[in-house]
C-alpha atoms as a PDB file:
ATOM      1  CA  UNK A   1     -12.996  86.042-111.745  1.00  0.00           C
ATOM      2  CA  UNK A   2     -14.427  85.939-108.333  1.00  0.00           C
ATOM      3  CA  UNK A   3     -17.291  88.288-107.674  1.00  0.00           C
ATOM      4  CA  UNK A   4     -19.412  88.751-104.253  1.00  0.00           C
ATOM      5  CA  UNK A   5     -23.020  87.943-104.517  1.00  0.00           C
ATOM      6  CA  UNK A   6     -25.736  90.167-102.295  1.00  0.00           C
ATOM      7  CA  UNK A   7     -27.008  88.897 -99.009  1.00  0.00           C
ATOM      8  CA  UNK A   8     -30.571  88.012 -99.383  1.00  0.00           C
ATOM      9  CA  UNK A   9     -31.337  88.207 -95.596  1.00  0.00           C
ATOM     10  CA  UNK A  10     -30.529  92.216 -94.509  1.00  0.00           C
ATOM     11  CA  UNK A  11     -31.101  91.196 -91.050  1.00  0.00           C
ATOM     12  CA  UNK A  12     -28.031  88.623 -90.283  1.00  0.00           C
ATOM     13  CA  UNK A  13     -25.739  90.004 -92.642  1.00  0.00           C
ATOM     14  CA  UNK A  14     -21.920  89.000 -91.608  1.00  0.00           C
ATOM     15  CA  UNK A  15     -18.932  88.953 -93.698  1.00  0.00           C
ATOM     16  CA  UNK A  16     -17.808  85.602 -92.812  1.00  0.00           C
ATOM     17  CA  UNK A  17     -20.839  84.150 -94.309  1.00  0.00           C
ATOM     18  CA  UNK A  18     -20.467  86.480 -97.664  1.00  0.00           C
ATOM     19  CA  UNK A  19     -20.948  84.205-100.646  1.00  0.00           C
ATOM     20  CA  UNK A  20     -19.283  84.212-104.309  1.00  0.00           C
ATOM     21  CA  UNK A  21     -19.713  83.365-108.008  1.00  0.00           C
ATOM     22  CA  UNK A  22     -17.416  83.014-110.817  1.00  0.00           C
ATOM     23  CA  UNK A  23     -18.229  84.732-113.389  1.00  0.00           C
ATOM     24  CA  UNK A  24     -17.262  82.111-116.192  1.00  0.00           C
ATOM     25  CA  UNK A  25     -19.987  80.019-114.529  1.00  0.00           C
ATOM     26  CA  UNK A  26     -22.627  81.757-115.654  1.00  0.00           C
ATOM     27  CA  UNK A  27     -21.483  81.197-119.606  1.00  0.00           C
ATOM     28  CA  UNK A  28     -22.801  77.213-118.258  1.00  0.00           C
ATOM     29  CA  UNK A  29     -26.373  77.889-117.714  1.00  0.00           C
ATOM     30  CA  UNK A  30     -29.304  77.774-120.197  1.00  0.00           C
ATOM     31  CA  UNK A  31     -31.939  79.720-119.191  1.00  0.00           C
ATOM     32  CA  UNK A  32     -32.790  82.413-121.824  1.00  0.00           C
ATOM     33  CA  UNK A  33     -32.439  85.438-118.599  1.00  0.00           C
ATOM     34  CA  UNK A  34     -30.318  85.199-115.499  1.00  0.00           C
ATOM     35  CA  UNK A  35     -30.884  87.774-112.565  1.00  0.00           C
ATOM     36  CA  UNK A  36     -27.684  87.849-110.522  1.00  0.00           C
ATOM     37  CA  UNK A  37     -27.866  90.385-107.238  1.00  0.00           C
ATOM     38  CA  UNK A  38     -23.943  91.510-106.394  1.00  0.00           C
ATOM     39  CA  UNK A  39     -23.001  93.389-103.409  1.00  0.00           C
ATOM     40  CA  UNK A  40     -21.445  96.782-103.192  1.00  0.00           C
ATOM     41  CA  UNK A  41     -18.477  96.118-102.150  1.00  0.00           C
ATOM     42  CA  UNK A  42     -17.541  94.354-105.409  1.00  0.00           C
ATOM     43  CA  UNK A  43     -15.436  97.255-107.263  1.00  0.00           C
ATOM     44  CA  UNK A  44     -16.898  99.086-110.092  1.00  0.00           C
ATOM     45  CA  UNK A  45     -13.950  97.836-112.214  1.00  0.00           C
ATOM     46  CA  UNK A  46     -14.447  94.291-111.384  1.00  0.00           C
ATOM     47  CA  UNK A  47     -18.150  94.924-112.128  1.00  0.00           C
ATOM     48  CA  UNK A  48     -17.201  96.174-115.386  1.00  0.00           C
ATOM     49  CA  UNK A  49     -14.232  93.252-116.614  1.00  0.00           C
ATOM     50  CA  UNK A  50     -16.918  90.796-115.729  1.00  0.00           C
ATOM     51  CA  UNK A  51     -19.693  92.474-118.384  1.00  0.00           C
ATOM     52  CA  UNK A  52     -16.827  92.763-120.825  1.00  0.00           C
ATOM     53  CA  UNK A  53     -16.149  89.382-120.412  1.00  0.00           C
ATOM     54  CA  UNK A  54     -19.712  87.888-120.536  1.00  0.00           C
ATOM     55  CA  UNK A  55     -20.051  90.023-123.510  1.00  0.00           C
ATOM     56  CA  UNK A  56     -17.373  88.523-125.220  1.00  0.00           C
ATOM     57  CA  UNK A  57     -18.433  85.480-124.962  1.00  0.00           C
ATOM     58  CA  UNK A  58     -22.062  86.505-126.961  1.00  0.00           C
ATOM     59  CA  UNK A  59     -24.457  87.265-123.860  1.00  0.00           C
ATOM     60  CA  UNK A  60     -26.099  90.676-123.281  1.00  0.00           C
ATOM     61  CA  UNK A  61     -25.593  91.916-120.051  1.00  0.00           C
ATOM     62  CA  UNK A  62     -27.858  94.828-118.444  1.00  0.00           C
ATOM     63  CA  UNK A  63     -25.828  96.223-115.147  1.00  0.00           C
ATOM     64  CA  UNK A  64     -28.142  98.724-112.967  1.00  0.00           C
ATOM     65  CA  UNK A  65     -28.217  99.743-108.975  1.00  0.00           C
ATOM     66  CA  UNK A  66     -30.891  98.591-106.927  1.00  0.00           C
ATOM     67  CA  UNK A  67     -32.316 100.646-104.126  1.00  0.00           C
ATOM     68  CA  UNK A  68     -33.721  98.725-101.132  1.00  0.00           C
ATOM     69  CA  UNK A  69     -33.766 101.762 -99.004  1.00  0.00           C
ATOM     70  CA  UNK A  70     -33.561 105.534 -98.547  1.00  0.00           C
ATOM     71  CA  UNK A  71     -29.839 106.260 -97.466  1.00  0.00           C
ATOM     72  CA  UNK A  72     -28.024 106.429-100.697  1.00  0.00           C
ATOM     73  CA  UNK A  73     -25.302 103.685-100.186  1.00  0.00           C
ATOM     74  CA  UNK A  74     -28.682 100.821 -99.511  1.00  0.00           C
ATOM     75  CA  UNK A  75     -28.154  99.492-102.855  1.00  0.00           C
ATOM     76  CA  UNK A  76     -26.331  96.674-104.569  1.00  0.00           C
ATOM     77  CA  UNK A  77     -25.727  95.631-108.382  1.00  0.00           C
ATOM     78  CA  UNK A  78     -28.016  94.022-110.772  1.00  0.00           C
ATOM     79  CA  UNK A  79     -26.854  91.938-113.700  1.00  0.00           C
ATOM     80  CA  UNK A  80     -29.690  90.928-116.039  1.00  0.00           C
ATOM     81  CA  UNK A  81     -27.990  87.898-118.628  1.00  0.00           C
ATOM     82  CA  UNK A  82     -29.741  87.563-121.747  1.00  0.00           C
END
């Protein structure tokens, strides 16, 4: 499962240039807390099959919105990976 990470420069944001992770990639790492930024435009059921399936596979995962400005569709997901 494919998911589409946040762009970390707001200024040159183009969807050519929009950059992914698979989820089952981040079972691979081992550092105690991951902090993975997602865009919006990843569905809120894809959002949810990947926390399912980290969960599964014996992490915590902590999914929140993050507000980076005052219209209310600035924001993108937050996955904290214990």
């Amino acid at each position: 499962m494919e998911l589409k990470l946040a762009p970390m420069d707001t200024a040159n944001i183009s969807q050519a240039s929009a950059q992914t992770i698979v989820v089952e990639s981040l079972l691979e790492s081992t550092s105690p807390l991951q902090m993975i930024y997602l865009d919006k435009q990843n569905s809120q059921k894809d959002l949810q099959k990947a926390k399912t399936l980290l969960e599964s596979k014996g992490k915590v995962v902590y999914m929140g919105e993050v507000h980076y400005g005052l219209d209310a569709k600035d924001f993108i997901y937050e996955f904290r990976i214990l």
